[in-house]
N, C-alpha and C. Protein backbone atom coordinates (compact mmCIF):
# COMPACT_ATOMS: atom_id res chain seq x y z
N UNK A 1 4.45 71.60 -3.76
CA UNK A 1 4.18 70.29 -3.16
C UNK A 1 3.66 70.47 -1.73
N UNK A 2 2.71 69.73 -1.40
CA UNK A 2 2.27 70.19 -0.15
C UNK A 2 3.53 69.41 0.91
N UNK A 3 3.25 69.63 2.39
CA UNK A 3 3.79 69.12 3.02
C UNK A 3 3.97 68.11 3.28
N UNK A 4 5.11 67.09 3.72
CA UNK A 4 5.07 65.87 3.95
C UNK A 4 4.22 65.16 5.14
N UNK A 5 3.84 65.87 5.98
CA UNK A 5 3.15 65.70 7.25
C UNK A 5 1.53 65.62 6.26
N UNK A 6 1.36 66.66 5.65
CA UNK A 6 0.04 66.27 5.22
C UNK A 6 -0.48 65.53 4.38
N UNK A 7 0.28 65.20 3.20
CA UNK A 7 0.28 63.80 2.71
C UNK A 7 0.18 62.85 3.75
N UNK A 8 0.90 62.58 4.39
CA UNK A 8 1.40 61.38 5.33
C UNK A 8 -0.34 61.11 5.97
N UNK A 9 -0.88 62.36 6.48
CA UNK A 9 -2.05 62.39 7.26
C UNK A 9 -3.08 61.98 6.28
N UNK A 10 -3.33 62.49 5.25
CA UNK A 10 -4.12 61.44 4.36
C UNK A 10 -4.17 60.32 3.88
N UNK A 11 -2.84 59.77 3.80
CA UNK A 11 -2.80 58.19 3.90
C UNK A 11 -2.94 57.63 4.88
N UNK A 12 -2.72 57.75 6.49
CA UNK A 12 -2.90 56.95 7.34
C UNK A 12 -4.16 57.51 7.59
N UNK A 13 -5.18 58.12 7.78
CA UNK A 13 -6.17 58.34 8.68
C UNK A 13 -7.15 57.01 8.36
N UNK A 14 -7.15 57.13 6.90
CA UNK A 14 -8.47 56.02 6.82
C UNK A 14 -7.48 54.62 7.30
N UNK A 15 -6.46 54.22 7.18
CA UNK A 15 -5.98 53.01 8.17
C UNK A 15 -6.10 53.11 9.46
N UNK A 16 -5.89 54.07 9.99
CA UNK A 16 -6.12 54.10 11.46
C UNK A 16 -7.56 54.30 12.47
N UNK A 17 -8.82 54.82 11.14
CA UNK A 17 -9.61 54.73 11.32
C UNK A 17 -10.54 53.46 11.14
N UNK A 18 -10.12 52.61 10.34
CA UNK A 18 -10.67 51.65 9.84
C UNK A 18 -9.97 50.43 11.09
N UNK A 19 -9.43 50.89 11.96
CA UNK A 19 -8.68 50.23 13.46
C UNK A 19 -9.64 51.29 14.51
N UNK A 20 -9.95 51.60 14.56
CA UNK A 20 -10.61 52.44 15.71
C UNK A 20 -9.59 53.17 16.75
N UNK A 21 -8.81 54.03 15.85
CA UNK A 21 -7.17 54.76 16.48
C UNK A 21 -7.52 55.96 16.14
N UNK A 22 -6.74 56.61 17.42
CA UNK A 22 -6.91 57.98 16.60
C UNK A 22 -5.30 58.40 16.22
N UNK A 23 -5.30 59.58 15.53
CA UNK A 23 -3.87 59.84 15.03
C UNK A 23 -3.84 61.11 16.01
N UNK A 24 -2.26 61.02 16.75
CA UNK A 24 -2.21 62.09 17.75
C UNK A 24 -1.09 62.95 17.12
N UNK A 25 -0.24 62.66 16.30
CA UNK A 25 0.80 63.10 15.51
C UNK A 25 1.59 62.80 14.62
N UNK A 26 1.82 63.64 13.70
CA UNK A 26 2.90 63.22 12.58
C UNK A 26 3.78 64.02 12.28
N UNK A 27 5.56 63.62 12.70
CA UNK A 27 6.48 64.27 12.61
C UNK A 27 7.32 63.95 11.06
N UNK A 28 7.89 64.66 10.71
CA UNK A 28 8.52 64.57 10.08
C UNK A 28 9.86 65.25 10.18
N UNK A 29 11.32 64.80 10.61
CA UNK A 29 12.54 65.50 11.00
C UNK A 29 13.69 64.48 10.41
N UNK A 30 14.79 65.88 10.51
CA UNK A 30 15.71 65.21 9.93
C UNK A 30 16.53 65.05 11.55
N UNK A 31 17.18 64.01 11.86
CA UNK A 31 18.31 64.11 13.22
C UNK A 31 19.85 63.34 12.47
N UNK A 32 20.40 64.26 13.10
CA UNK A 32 22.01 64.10 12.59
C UNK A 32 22.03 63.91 10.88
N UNK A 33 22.54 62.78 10.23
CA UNK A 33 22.21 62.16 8.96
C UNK A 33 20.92 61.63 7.70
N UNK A 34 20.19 61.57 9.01
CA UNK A 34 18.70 60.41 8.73
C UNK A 34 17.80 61.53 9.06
N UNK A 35 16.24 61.04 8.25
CA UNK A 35 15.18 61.56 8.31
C UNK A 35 14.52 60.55 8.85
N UNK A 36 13.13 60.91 10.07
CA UNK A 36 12.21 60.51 10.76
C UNK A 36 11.11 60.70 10.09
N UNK A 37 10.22 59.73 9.79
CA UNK A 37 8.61 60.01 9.85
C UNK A 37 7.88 58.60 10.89
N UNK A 38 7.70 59.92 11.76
CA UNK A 38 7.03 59.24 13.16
C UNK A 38 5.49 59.45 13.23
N UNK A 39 4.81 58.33 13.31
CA UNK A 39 3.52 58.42 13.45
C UNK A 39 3.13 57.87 14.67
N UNK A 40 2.48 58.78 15.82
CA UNK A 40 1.73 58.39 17.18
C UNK A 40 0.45 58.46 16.83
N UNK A 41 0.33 57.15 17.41
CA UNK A 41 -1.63 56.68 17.44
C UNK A 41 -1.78 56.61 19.11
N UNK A 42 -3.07 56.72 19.40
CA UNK A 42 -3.54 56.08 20.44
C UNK A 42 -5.11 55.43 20.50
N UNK A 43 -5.54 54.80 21.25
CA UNK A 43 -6.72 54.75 21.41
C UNK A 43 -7.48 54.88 22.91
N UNK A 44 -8.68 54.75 23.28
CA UNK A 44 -8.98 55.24 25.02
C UNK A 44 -8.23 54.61 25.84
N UNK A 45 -8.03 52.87 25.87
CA UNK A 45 -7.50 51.97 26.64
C UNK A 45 -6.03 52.22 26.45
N UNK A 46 -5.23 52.76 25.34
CA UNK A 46 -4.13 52.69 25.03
C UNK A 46 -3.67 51.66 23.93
N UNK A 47 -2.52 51.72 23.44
CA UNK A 47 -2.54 50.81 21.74
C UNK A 47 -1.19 49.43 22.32
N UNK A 48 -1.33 48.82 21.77
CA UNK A 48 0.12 47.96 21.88
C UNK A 48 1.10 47.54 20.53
N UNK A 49 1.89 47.02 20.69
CA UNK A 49 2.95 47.14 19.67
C UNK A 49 2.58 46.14 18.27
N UNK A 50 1.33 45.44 18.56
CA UNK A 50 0.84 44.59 17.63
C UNK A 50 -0.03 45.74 16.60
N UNK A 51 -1.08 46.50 17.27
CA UNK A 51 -1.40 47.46 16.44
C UNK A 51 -0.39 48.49 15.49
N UNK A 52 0.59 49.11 16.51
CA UNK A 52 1.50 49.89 15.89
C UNK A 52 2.15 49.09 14.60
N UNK A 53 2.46 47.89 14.49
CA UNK A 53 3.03 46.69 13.55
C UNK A 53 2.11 47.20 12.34
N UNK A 54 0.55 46.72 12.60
CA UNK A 54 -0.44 46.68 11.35
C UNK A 54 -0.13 48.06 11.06
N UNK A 55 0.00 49.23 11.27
CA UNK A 55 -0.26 50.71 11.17
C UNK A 55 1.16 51.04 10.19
N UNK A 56 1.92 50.10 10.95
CA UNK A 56 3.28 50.62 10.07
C UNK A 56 3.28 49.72 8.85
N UNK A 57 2.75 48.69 8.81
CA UNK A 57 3.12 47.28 7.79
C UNK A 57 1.67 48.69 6.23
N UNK A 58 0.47 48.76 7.04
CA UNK A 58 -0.09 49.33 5.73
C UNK A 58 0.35 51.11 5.43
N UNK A 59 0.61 51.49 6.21
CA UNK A 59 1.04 53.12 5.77
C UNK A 59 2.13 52.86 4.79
N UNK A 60 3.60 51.66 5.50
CA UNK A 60 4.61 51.75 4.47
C UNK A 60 4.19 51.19 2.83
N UNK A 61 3.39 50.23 3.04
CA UNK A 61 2.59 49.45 2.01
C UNK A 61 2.77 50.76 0.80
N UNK A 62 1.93 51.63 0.97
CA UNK A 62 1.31 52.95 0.37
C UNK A 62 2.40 54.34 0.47
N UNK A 63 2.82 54.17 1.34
CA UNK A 63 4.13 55.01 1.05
C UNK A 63 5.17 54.60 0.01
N UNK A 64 5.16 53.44 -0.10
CA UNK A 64 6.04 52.90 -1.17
C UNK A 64 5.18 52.79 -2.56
N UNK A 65 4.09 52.24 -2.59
CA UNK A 65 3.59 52.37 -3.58
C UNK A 65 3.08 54.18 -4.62
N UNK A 66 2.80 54.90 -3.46
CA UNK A 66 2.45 56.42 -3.87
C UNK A 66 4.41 57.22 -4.42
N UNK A 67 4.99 56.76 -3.31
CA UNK A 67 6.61 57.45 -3.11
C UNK A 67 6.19 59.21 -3.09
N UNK A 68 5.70 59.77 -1.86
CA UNK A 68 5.59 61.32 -1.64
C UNK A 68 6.43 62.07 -1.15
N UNK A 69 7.42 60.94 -0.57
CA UNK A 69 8.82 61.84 0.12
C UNK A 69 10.16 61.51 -0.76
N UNK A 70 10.61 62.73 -1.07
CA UNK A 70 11.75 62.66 -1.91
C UNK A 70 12.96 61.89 -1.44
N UNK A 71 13.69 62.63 -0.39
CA UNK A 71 14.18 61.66 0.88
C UNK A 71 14.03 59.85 1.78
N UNK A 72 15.09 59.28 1.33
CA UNK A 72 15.08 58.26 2.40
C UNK A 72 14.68 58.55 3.78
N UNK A 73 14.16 57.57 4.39
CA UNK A 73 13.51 57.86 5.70
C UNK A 73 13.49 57.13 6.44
N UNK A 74 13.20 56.52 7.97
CA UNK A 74 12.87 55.54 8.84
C UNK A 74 11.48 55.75 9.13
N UNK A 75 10.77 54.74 9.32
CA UNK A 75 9.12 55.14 9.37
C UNK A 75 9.05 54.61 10.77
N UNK A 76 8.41 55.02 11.72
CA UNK A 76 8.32 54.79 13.19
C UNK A 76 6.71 54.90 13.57
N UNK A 77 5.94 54.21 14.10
CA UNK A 77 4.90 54.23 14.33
C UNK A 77 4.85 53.97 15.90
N UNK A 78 3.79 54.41 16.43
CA UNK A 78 4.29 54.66 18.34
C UNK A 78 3.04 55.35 18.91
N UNK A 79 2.86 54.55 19.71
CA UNK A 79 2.38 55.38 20.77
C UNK A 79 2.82 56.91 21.73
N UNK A 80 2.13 57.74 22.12
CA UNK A 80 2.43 59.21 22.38
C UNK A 80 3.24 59.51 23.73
N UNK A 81 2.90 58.20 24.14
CA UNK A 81 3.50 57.69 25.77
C UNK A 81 2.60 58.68 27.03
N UNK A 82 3.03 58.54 28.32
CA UNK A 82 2.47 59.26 29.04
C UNK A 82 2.22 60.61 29.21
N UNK A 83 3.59 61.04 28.57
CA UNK A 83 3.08 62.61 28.68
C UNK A 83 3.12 62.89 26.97
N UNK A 84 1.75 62.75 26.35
CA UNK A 84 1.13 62.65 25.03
C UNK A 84 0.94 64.12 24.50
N UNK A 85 1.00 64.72 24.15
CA UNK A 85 1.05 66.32 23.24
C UNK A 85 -0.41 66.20 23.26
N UNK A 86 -0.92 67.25 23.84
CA UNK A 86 -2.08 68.01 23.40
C UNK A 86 -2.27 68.91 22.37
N UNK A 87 -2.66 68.65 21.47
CA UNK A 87 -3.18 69.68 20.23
C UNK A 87 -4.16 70.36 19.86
N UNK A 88 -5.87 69.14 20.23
CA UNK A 88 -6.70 69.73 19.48
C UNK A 88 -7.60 70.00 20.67
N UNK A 89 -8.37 71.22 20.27
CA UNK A 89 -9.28 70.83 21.55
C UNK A 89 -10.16 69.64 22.07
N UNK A 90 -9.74 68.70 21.27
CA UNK A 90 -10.72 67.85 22.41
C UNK A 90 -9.78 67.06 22.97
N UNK A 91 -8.25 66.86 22.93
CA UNK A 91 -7.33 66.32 23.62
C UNK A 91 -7.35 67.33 25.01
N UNK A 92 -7.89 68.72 24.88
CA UNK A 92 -7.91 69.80 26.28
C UNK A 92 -9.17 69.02 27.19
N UNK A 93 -10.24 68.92 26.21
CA UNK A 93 -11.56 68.07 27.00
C UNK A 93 -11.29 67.01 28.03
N UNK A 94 -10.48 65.87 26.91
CA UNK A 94 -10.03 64.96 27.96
C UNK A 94 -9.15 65.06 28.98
N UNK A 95 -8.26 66.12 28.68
CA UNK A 95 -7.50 65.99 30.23
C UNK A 95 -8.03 66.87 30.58
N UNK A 96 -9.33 67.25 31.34
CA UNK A 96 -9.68 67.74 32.04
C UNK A 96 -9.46 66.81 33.26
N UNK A 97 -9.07 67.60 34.47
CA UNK A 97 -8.69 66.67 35.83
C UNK A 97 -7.12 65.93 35.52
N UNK A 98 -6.40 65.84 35.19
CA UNK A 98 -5.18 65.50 35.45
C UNK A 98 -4.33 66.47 34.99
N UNK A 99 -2.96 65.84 35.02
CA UNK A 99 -1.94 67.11 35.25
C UNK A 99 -1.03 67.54 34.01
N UNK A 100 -0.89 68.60 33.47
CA UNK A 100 -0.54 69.09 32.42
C UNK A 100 0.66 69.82 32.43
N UNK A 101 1.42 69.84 31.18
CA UNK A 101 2.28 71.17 31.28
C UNK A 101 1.71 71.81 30.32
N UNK A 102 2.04 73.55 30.61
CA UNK A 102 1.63 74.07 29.40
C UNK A 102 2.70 75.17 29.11
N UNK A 103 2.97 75.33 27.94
CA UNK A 103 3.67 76.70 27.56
C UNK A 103 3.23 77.34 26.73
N UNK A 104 3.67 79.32 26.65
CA UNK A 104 2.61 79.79 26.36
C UNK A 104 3.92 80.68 25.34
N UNK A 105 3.10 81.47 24.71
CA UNK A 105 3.53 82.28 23.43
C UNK A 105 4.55 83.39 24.21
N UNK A 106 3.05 83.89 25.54
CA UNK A 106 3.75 85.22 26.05
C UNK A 106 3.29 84.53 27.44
N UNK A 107 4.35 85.70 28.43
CA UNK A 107 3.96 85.51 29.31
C UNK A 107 2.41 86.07 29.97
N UNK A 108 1.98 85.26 31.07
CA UNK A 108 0.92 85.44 31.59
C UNK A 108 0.96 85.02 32.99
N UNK A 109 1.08 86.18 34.20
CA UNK A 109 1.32 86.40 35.50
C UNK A 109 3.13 86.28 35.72
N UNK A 110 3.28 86.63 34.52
CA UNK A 110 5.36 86.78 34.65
C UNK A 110 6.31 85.37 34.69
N UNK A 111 4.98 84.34 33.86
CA UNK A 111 5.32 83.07 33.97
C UNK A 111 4.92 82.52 32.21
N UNK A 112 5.69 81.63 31.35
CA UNK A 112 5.51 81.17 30.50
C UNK A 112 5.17 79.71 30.21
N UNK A 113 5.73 79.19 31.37
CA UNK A 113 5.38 78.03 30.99
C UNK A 113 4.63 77.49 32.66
N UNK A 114 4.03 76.61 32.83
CA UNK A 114 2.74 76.05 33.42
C UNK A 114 2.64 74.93 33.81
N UNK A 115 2.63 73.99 35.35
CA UNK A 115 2.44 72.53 35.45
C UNK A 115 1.66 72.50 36.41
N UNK A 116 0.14 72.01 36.15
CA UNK A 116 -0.51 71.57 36.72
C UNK A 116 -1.51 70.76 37.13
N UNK A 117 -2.40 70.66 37.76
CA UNK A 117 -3.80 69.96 37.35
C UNK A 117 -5.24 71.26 36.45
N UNK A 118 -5.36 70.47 35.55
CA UNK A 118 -6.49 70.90 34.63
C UNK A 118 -7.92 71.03 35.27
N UNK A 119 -7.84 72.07 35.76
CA UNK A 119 -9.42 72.14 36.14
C UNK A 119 -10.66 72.31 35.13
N UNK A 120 -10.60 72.78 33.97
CA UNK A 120 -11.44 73.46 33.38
C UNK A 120 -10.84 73.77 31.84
N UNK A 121 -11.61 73.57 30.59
CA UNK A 121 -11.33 73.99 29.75
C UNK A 121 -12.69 74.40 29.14
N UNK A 122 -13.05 75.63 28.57
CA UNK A 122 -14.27 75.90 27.92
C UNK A 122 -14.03 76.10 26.81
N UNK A 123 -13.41 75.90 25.84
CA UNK A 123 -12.84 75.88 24.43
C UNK A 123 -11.78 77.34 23.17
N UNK A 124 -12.16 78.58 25.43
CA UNK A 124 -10.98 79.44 24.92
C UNK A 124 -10.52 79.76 26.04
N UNK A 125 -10.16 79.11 27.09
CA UNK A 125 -9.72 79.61 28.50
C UNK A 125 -9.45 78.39 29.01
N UNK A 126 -8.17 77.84 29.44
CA UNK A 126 -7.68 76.91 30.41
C UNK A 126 -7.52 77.29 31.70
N UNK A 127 -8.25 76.46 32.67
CA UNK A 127 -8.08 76.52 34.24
C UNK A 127 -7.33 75.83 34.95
N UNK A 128 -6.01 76.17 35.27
CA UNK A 128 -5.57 75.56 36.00
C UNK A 128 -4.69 75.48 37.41
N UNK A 129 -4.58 74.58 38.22
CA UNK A 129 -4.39 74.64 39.74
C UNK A 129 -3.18 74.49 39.39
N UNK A 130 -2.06 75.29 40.16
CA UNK A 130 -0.52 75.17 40.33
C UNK A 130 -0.28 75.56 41.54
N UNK A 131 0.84 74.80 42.02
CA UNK A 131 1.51 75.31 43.19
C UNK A 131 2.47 75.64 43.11
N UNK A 132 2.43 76.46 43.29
CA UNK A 132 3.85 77.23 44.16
C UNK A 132 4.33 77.51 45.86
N UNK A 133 5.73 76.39 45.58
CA UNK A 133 5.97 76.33 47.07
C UNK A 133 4.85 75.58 47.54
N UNK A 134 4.35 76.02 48.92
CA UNK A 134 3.44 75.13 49.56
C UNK A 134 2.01 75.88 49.36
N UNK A 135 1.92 77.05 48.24
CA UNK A 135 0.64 77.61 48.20
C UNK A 135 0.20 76.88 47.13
N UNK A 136 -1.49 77.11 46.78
CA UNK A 136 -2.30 76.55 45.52
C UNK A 136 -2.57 77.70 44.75
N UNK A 137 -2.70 77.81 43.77
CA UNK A 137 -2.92 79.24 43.08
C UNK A 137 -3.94 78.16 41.68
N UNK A 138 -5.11 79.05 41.09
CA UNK A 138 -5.80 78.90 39.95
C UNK A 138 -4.99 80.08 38.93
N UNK A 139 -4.71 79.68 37.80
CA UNK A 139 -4.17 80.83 36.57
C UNK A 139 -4.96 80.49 35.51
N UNK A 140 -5.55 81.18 34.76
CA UNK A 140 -6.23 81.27 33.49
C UNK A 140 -5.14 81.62 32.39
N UNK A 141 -5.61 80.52 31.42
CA UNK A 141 -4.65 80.61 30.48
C UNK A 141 -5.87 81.03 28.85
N UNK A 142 -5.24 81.78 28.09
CA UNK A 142 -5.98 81.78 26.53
C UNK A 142 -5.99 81.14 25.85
N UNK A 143 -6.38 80.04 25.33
CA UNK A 143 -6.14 78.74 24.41
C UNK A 143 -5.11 79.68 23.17
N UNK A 144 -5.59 80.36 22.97
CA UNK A 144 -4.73 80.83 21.57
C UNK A 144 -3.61 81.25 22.33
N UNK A 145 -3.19 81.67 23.29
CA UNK A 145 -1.93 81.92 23.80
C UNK A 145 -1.00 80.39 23.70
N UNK A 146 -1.67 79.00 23.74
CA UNK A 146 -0.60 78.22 24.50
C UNK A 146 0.06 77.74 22.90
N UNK A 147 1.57 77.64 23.48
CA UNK A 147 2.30 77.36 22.63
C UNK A 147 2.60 75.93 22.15
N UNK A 148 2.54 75.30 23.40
CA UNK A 148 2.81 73.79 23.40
C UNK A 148 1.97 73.40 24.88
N UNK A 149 1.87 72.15 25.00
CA UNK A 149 0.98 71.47 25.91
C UNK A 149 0.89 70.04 25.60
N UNK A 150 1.01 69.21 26.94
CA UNK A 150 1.28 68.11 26.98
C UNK A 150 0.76 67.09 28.61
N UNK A 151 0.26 66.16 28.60
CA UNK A 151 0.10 65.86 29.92
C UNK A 151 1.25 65.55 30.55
N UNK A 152 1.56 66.16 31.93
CA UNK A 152 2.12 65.78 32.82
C UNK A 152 2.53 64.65 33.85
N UNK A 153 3.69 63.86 34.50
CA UNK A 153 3.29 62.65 35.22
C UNK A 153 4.07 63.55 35.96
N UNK A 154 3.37 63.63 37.51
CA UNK A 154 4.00 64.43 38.27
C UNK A 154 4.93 63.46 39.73
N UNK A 155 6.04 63.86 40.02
CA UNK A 155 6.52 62.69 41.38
C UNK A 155 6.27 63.16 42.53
């Protein structure tokens, strides 16, 4: 059986496309007792809870009608919030210029994980400005190195 995440992703895309959304993630977890299937949309301006409504009212529509998860579940539909998971490269494109975290597989300059502003992404090398203390430092990162990555809201 394939995965539940990828089922899930073939039923919502053409709903969320047929809304002009993009799909930023689909979890599927169990916490404590209960299972999660969380779906984050966004769009450029950002989504509101009336969209998330339609997104959840037709995915469950079709989740119930197909039944692909063996398991009871809570279905959650949501926005990615401010600090939104970066995945694909063109979520790296857009945050070019604002501030990121990144973590990496291995270390790179005796450091694993990364918060900064995004200078630069060329589609296998991340550029980015960090400080340390009161200095500025640029570190190059390997796209295939990063482990996780997410935008940053910095105080």
């Amino acid at each position: 059986m394939s995965k539940v995440t990828d089922v899930v992703e073939e039923l919502v895309t053409p709903i969320i496309q047929d809304m002009d959304l993009e799909l930023v993630e689909i979890e599927y977890v169990k916490e404590g007792k209960n299972w999660f299937l969380r779906i984050f949309i966004d769009k450029e301006d950002g989504i509101d809870i009336e969209e998330c409504g339609i997104v959840s009212e037709r995915l469950g529509e079709k989740l119930d009608e197909l039944d692909p998860i063996p398991n009871n579940y809570f279905l959650e539909v949501s926005s990615p919030g401010a600090e939104r998971p970066l995945k694909k490269e063109k979520d790296f494109v857009k945050a070019v210029g604002k501030n990121v975290n990144i973590k990496t597989y291995e270390q790179i300059d005796g450091e694993k994980q990364f918060e900064g502003r995004l200078l630069e992404f060329n589609g296998e090398t991340l550029k980015l400005e960090i400080k340390i203390k009161t200095r500025v430092k640029e570190v190059e990162i390997p796209f295939e190195k990063v482990a996780k990555a997410r935008l940053a809201i910095l105080f």
